[in-house]
C-alpha atoms as a PDB file:
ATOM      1  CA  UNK A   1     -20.658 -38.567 -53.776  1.00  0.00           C
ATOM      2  CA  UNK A   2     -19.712 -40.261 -50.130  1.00  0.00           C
ATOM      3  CA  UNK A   3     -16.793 -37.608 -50.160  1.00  0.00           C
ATOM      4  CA  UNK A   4     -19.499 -35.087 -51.094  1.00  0.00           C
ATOM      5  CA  UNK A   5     -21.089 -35.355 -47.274  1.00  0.00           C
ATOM      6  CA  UNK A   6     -18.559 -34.877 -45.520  1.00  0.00           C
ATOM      7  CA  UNK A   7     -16.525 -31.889 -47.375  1.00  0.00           C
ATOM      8  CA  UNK A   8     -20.748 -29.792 -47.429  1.00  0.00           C
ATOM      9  CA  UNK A   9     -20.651 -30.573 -43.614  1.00  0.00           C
ATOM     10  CA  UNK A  10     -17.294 -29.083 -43.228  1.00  0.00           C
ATOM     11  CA  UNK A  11     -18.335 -25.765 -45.459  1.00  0.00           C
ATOM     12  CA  UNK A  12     -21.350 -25.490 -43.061  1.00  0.00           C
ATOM     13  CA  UNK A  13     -18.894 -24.849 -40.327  1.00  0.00           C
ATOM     14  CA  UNK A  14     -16.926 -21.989 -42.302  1.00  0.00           C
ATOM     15  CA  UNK A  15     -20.147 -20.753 -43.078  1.00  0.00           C
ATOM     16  CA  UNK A  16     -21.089 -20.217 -39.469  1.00  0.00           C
ATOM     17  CA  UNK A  17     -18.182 -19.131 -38.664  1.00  0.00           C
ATOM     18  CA  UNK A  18     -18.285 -16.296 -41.078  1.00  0.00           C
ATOM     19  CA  UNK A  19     -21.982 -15.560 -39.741  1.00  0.00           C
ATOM     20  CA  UNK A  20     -20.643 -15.788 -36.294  1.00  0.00           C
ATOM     21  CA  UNK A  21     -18.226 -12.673 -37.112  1.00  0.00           C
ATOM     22  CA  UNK A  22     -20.392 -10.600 -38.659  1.00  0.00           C
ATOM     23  CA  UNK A  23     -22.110 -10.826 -35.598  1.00  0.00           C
ATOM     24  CA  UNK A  24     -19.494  -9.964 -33.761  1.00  0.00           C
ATOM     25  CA  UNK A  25     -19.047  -7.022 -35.297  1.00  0.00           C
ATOM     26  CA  UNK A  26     -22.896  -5.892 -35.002  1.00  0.00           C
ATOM     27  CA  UNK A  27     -23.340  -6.268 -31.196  1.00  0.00           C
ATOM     28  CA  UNK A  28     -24.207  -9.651 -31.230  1.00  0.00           C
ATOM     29  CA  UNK A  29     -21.853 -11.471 -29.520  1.00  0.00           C
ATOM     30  CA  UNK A  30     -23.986 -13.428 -27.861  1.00  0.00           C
ATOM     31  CA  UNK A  31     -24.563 -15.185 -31.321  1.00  0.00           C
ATOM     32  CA  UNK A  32     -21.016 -15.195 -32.464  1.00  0.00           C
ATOM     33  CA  UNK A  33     -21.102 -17.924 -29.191  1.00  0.00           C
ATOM     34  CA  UNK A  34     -23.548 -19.474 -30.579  1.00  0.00           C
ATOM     35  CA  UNK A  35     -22.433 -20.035 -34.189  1.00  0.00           C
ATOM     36  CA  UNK A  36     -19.166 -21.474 -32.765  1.00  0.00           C
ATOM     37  CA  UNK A  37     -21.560 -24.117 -31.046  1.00  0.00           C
ATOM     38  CA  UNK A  38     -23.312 -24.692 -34.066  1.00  0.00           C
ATOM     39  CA  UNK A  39     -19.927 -25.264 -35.894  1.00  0.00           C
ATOM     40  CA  UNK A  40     -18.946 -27.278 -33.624  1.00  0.00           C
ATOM     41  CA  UNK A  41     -21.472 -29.824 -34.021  1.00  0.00           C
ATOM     42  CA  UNK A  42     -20.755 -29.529 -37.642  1.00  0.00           C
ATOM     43  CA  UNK A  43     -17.216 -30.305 -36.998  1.00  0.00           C
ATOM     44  CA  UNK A  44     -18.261 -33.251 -34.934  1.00  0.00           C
ATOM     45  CA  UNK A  45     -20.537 -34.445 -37.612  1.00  0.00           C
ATOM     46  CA  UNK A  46     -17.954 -34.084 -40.516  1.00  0.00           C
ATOM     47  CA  UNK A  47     -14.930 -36.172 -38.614  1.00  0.00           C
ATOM     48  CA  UNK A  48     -17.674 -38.772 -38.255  1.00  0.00           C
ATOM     49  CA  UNK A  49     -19.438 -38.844 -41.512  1.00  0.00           C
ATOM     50  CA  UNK A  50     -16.140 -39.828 -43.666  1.00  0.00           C
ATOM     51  CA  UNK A  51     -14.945 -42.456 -40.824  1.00  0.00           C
ATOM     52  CA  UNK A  52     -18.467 -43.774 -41.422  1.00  0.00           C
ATOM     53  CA  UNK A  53     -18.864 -43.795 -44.886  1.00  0.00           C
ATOM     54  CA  UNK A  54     -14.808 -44.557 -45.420  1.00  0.00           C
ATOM     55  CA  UNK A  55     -14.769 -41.165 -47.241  1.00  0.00           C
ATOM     56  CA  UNK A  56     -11.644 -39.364 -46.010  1.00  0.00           C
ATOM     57  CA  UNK A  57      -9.602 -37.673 -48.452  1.00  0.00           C
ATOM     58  CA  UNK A  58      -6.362 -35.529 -48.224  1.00  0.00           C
ATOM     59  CA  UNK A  59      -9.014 -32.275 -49.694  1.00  0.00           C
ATOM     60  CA  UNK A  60     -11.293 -33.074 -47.007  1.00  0.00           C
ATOM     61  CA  UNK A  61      -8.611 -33.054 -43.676  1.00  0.00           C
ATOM     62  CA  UNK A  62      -7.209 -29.464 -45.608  1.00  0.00           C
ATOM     63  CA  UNK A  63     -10.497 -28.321 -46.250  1.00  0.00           C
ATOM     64  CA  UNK A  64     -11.386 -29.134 -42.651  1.00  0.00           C
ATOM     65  CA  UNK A  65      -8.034 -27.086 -41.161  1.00  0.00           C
ATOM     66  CA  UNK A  66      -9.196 -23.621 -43.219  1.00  0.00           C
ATOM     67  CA  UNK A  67     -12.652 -24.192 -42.223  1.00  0.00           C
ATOM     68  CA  UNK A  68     -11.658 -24.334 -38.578  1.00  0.00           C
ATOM     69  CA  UNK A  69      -9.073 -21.622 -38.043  1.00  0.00           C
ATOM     70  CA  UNK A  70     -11.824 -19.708 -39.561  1.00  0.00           C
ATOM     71  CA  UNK A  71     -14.663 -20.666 -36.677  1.00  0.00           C
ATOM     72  CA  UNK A  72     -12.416 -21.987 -34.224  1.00  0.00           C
ATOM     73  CA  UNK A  73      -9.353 -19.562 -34.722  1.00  0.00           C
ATOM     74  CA  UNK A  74     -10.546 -16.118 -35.827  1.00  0.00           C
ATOM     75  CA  UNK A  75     -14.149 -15.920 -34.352  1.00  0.00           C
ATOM     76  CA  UNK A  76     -13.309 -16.503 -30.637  1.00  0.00           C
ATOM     77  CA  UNK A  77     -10.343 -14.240 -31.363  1.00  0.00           C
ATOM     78  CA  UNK A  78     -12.731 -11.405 -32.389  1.00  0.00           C
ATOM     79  CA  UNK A  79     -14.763 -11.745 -29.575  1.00  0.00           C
ATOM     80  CA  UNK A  80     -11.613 -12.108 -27.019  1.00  0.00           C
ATOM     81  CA  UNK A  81     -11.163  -8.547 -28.383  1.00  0.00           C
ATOM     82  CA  UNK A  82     -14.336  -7.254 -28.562  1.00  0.00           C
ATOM     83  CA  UNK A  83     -14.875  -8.468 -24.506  1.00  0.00           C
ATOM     84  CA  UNK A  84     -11.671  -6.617 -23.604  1.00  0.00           C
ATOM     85  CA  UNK A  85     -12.604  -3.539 -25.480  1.00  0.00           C
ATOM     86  CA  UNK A  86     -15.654  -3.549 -23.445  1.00  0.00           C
ATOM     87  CA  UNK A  87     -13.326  -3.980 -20.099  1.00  0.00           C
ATOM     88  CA  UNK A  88     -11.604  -0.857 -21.117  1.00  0.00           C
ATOM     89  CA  UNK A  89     -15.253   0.847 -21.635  1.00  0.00           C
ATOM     90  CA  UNK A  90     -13.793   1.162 -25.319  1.00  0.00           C
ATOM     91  CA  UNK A  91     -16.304  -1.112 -27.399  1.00  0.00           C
ATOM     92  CA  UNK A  92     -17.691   1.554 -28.832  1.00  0.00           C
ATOM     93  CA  UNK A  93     -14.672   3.799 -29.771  1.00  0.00           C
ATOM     94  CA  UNK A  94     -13.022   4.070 -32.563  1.00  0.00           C
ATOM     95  CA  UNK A  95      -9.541   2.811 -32.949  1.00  0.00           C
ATOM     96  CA  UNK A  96      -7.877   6.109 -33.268  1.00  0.00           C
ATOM     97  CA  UNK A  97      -8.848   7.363 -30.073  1.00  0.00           C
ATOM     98  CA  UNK A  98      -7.734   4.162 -28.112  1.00  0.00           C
ATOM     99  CA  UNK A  99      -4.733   4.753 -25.852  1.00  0.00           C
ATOM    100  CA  UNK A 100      -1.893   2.833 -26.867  1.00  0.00           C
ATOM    101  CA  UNK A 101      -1.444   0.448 -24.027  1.00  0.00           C
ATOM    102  CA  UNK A 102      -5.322  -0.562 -24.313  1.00  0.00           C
ATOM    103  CA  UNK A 103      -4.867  -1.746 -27.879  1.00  0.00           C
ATOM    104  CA  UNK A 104      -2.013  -3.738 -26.667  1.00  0.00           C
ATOM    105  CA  UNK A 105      -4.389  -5.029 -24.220  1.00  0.00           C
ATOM    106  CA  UNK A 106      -6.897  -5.620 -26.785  1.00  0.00           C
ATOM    107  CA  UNK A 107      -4.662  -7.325 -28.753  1.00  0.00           C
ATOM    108  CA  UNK A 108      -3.553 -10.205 -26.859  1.00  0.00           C
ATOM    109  CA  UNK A 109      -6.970 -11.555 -28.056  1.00  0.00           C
ATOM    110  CA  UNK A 110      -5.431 -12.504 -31.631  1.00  0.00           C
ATOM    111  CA  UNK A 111      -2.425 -14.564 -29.795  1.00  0.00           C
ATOM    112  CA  UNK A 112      -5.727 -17.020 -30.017  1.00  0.00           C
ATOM    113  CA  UNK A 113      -5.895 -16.813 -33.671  1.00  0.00           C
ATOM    114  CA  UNK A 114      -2.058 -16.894 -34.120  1.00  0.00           C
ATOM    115  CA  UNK A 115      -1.658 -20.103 -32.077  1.00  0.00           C
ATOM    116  CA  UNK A 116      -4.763 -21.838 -33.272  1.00  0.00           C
ATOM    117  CA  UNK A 117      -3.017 -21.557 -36.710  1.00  0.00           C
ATOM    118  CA  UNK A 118       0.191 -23.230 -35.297  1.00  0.00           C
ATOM    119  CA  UNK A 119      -1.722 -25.797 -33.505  1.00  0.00           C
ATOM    120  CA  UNK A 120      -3.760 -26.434 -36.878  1.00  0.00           C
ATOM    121  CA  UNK A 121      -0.351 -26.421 -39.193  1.00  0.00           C
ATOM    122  CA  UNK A 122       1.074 -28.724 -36.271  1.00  0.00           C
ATOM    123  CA  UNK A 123      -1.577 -31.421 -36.313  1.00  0.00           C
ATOM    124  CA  UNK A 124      -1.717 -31.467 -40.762  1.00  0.00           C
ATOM    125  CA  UNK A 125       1.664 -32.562 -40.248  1.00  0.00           C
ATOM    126  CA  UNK A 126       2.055 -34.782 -37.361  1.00  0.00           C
ATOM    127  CA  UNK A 127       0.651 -38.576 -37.912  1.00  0.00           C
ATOM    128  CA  UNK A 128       0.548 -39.783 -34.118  1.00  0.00           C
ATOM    129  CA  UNK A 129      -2.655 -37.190 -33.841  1.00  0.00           C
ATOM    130  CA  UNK A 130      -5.184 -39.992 -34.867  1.00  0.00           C
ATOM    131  CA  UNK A 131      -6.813 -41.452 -31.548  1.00  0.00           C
ATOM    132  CA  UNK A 132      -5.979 -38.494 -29.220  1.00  0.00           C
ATOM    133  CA  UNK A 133      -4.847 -35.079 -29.793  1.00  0.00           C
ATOM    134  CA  UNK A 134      -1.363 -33.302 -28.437  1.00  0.00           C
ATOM    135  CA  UNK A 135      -2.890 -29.541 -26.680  1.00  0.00           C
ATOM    136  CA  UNK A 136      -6.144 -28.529 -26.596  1.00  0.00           C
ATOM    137  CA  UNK A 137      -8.288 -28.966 -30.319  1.00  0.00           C
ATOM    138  CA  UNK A 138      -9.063 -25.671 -31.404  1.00  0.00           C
ATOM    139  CA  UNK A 139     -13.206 -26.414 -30.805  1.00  0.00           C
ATOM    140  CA  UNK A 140     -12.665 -26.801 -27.503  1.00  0.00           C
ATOM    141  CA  UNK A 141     -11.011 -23.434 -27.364  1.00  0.00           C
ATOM    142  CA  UNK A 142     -13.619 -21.537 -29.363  1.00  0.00           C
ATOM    143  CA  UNK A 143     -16.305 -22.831 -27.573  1.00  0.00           C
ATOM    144  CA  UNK A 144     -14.963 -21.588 -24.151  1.00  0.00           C
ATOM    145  CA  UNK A 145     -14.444 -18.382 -25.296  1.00  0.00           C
ATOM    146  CA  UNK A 146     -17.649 -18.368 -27.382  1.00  0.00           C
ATOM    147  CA  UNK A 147     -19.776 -19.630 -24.025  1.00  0.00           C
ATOM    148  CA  UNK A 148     -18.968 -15.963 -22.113  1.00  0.00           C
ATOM    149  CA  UNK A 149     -20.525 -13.749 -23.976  1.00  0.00           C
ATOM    150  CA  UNK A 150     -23.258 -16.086 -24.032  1.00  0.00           C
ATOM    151  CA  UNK A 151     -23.091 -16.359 -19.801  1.00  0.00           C
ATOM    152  CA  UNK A 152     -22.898 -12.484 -19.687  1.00  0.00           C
ATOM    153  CA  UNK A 153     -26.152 -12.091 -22.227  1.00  0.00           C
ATOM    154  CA  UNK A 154     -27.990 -14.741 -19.906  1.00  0.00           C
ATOM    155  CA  UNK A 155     -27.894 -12.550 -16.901  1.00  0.00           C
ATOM    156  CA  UNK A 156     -30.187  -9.585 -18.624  1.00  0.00           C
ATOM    157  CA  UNK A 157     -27.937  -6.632 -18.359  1.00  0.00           C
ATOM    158  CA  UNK A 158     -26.436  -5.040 -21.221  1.00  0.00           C
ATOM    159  CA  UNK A 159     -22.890  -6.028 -20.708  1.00  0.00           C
ATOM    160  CA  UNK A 160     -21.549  -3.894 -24.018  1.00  0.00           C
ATOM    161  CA  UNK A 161     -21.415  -0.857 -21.302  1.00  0.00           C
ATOM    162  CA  UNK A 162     -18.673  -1.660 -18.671  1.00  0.00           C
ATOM    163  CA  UNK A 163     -20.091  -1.406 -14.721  1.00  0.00           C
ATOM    164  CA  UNK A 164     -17.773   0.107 -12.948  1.00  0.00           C
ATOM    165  CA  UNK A 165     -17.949  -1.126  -9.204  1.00  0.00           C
ATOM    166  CA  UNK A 166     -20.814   1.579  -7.947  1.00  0.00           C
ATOM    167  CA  UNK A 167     -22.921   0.512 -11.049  1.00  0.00           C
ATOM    168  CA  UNK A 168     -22.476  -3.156 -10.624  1.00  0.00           C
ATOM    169  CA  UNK A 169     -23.532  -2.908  -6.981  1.00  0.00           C
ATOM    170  CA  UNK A 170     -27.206  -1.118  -8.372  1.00  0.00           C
ATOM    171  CA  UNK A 171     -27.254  -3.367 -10.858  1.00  0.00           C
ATOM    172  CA  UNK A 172     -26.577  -6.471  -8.417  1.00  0.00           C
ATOM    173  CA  UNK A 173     -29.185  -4.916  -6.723  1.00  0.00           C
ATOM    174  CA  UNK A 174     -31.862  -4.782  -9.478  1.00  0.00           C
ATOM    175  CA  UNK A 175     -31.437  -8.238 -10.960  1.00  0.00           C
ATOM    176  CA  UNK A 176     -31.097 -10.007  -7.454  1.00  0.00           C
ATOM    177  CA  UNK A 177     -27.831 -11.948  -9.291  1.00  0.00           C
ATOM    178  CA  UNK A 178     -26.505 -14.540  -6.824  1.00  0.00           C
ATOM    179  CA  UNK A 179     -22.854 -14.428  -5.524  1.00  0.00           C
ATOM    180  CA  UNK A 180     -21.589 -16.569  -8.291  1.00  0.00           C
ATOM    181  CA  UNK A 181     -23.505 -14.336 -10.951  1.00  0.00           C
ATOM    182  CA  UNK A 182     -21.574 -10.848  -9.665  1.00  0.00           C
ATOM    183  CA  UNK A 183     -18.455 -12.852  -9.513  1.00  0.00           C
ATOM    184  CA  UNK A 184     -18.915 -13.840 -12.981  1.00  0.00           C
ATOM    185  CA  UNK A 185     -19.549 -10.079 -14.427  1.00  0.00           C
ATOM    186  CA  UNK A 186     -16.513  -9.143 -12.377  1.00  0.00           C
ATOM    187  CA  UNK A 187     -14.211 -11.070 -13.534  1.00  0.00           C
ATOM    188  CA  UNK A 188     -15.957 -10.867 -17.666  1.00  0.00           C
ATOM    189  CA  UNK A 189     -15.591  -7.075 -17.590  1.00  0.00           C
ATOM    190  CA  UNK A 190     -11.793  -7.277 -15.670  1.00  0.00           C
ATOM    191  CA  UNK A 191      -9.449  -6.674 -18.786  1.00  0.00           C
ATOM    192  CA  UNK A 192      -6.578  -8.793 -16.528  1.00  0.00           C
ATOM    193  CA  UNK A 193      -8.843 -11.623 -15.872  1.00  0.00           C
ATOM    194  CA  UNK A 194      -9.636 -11.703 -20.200  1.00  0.00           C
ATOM    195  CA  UNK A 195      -5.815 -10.805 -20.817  1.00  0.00           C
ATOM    196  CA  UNK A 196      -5.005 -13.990 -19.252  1.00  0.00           C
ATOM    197  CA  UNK A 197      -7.482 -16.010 -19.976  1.00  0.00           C
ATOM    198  CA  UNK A 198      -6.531 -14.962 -24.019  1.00  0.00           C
ATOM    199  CA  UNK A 199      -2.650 -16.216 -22.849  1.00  0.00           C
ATOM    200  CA  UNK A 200      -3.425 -19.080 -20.860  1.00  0.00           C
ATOM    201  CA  UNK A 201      -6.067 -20.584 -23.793  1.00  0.00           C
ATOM    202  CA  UNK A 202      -3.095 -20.089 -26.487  1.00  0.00           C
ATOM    203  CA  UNK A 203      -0.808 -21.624 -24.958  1.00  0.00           C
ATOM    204  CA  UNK A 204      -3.414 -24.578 -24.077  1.00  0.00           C
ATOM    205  CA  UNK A 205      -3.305 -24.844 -28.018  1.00  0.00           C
ATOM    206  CA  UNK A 206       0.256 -26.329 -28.574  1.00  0.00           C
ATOM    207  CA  UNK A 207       1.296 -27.448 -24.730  1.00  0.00           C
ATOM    208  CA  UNK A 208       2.657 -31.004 -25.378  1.00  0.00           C
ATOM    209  CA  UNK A 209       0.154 -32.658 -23.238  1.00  0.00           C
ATOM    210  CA  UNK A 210      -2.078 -35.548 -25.050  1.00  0.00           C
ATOM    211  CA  UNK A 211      -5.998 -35.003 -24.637  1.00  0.00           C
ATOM    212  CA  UNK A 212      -8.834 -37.118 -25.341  1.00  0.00           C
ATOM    213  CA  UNK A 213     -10.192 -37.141 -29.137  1.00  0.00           C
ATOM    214  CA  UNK A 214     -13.639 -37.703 -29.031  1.00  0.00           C
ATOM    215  CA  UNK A 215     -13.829 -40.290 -32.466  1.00  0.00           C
ATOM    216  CA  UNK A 216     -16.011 -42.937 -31.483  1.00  0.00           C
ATOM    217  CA  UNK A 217     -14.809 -46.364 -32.768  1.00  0.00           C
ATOM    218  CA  UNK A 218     -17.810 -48.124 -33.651  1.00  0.00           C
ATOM    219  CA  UNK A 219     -20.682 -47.709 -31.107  1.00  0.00           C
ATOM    220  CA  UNK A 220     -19.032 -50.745 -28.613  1.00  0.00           C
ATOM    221  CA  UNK A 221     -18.406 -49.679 -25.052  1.00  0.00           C
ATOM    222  CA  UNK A 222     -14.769 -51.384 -24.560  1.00  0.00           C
ATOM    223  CA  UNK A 223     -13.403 -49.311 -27.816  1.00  0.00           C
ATOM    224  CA  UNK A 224     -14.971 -45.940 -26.541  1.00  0.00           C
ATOM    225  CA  UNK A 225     -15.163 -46.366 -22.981  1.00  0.00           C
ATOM    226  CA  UNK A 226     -12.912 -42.892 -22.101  1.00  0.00           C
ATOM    227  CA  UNK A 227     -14.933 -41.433 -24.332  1.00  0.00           C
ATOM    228  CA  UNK A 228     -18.586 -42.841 -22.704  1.00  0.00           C
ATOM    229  CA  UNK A 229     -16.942 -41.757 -19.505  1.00  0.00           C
ATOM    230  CA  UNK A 230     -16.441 -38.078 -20.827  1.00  0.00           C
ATOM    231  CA  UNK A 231     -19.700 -38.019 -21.977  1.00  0.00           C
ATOM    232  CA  UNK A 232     -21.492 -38.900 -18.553  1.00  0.00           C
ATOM    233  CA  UNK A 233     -19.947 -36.520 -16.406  1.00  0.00           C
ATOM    234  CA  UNK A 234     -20.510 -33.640 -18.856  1.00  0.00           C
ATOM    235  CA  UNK A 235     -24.086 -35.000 -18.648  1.00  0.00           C
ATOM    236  CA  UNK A 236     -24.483 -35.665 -14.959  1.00  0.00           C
ATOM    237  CA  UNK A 237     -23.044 -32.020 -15.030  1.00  0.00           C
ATOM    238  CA  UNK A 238     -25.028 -30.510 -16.960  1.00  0.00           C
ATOM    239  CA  UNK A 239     -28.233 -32.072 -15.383  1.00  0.00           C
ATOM    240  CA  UNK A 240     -27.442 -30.676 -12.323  1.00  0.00           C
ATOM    241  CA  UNK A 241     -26.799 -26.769 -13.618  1.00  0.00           C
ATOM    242  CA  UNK A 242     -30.404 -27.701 -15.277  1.00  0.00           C
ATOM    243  CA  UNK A 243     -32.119 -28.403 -12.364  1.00  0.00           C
ATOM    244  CA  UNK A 244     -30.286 -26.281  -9.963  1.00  0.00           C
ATOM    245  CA  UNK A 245     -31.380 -23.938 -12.107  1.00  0.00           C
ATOM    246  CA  UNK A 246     -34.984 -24.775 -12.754  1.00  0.00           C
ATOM    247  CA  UNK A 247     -35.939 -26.028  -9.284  1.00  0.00           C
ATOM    248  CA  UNK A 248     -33.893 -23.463  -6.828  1.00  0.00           C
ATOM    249  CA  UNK A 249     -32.446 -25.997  -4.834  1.00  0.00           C
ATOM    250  CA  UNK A 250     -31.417 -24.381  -1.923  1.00  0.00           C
ATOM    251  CA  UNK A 251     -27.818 -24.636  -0.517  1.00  0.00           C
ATOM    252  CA  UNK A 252     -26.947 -26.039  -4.332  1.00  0.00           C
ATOM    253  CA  UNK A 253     -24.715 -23.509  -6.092  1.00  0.00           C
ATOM    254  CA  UNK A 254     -26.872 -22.621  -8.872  1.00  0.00           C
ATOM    255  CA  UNK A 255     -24.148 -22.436 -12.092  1.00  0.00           C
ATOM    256  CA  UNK A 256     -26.274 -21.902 -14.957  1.00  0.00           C
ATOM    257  CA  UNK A 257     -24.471 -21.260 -18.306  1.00  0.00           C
ATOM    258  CA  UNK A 258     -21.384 -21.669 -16.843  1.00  0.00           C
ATOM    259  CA  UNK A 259     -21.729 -25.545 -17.164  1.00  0.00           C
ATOM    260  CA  UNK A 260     -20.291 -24.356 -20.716  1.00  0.00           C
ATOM    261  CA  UNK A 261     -16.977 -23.454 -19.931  1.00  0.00           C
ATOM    262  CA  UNK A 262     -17.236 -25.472 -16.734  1.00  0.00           C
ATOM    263  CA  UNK A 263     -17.042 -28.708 -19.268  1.00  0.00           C
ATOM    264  CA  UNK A 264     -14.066 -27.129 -21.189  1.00  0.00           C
ATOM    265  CA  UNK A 265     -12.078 -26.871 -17.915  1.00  0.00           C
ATOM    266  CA  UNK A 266     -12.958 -30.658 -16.994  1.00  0.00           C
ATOM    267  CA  UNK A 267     -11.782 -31.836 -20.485  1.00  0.00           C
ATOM    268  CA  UNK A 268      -7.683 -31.486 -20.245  1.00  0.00           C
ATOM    269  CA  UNK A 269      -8.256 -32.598 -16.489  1.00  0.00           C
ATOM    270  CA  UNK A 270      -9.811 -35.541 -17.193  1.00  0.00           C
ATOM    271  CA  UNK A 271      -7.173 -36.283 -20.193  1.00  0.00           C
ATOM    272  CA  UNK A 272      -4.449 -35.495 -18.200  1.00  0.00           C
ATOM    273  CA  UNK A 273      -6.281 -38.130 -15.452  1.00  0.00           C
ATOM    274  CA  UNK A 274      -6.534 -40.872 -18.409  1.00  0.00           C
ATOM    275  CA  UNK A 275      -3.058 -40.324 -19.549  1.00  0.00           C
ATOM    276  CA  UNK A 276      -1.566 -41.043 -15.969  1.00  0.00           C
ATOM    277  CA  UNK A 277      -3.577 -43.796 -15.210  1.00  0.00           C
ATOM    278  CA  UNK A 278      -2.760 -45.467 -18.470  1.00  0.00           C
ATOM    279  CA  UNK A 279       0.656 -44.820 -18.283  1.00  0.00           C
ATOM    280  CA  UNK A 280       0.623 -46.519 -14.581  1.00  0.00           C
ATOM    281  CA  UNK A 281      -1.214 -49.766 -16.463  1.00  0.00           C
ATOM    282  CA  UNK A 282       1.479 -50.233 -19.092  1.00  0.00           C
END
C-alpha cells in the first residue's frame, strides 16, 4: 500500500500532462503551462512520498521516467511548436500549406522531446544521479517553456495572431504595456528568438554540468542548506515581482510572470555557483 502513494502521485502527473496537450491543441496554451506546473508539483510530491515512507521501487523510478517524458518531454515540445507556428503567423494553417523551411523551423521544437528522452534514458542508467543531477531535470525545462505562453496570456492580447511591428505598436498603445512587456511579445512572437531558445533548452538537458536536486534530507538545515538557500531567493524573488506588481513601485522594474522563467534561469547559475565553491572547499 506505501508503494501505492507514491506510483497514484506519479500517474497524476501523466494525467496532466495528457490534459495539458489536449489543450494545446484547442487554443489553450495558456493551460498546457499550467498543467506542466501542476505536474510538477506532483513530481515533487512523488520523489518525496517514497523517500518518506521508504517506498521506492524499481516500477516506481520507470513508471516515474514515462510519466515525465510525457509532461516534461512532449507537452513543452508541443507548445515550443505551437509558439513558433504562431511566429510564422501559421498557427492556424494547415500543415500542407506550410512552406517547407517554416516546418523546419517549427520543428526544432521536438529536439526538446528528443533530448528530454536521452536525458531521461541517461539518468535510469547512471547511479551517481542521487543527491544532484548531471544537465538540467526535465521539470525544470517544461516549466520554462510552459511559463511563456502563460506570460503572453497575462498581458490581455490574443497572442495566437502574430503582431507584426505596426500592430504591436497600436497594440502597445492600447494596453499601456511597459518597456519590458513589448520586449517580451517581441521576442515570444520572433521565430529566431523561440528557435534558439528550443536549441539552447535541449542541449541544457544532457550538458555535463551537475545541478542542484531539490530532495530534502530530513527537514534539518545543515543537510539541506543549498537547497534552503535556493528556496529563499526564488522567494525573495518572487515577493518582489508580487509587489512590484501590486503596489507600482516606481523606478522598480515591474517583471510580473516572468519571475517564472526568471527562477529557471537562476537555477543552473546558482548550481554552477555551488559546484565551484565546493570544489574550492575540498
Amino acid at each position: 500500500m506505501k508503494k501505492a502513494i507514491p506510483n497514484t502521485l506519479t500517474l497524476c502527473n501523466l494525467i496532466c500532462g495528457c490534459f495539458g496537450i489536449v489543450c494545446a491543441f484547442n487554443n489553450q496554451l495558456d493551460w498546457a503551462g499550467y498543467f506542466i506546473g501542476i505536474a510538477a508539483i506532483f513530481d515533487f510530491l512523488d520523489g518525496f512520498s517514497a523517500r518518506l515512507l521508504n517506498a521506492k521501487s524499481a516500477i516506481g523510478a520507470q513508471l516515474d521516467s514515462l510519466a515525465d517524458m510525457v509532461t516534461f518531454g512532449v507537452l513543452p515540445a508541443i507548445i515550443m511548436f505551437q509558439l513558433l507556428s504562431i511566429s510564422f503567423g501559421e498557427y492556424f494553417t494547415v500543415f500542407s500549406e506550410r512552406p517547407i523551411d517554416h516546418m523546419f523551423v517549427q520543428s526544432l521544437a521536438f529536439l526538446i522531446a528528443a533530448f528530454s528522452a536521452l536525458r531521461l534514458a541517461k539518468f535510469n542508467v547512471d547511479d551517481s544521479q542521487t543527491d544532484s543531477f548531471v544537465g538540467m531535470p526535465t521539470p525544470a525545462i517544461a516549466i520554462f517553456i510552459g511559463s511563456l505562453p502563460i506570460i503572453l496570456n497575462g498581458l490581455d492580447f490574443n497572442f495566437y495572431n502574430y503582431l507584426t511591428e505596426d500592430m504591436l505598436l497600436v497594440v502597445d498603445k492600447v494596453q499601456y504595456w511597459s518597456d519590458i512587456d513589448a520586449w517580451v511579445v517581441s521576442s515570444l512572437q520572433s521565430s529566431t528568438v523561440l528557435a534558439v531558445i528550443a536549441i539552447f533548452c535541449s542541449v541544457l538537458l544532457v550538458v555535463p554540468v551537475r545541478m542542484l536536486a531539490l530532495k530534502f534530507k530530513g527537514f534539518g538545515w545543515q543537510n539541506n542548506k543549498q537547497i534552503f538557500v535556493f528556496l529563499i531567493l526564488v522567494s525573495v524573488l518572487t515577493i518582489y515581482a508580487i509587489v512590484a506588481y501590486s503596489f507600482y513601485l516606481s523606478g522598480l522594474p515591474d517583471i510580473g510572470l516572468m519571475v517564472i522563467p526568471l527562477v529557471i534561469v537562476i537555477y543552473p547559475i546558482y548550481s554552477i555557483l555551488m559546484n565551484t565553491f565546493a570544489g574550492k572547499e575540498n
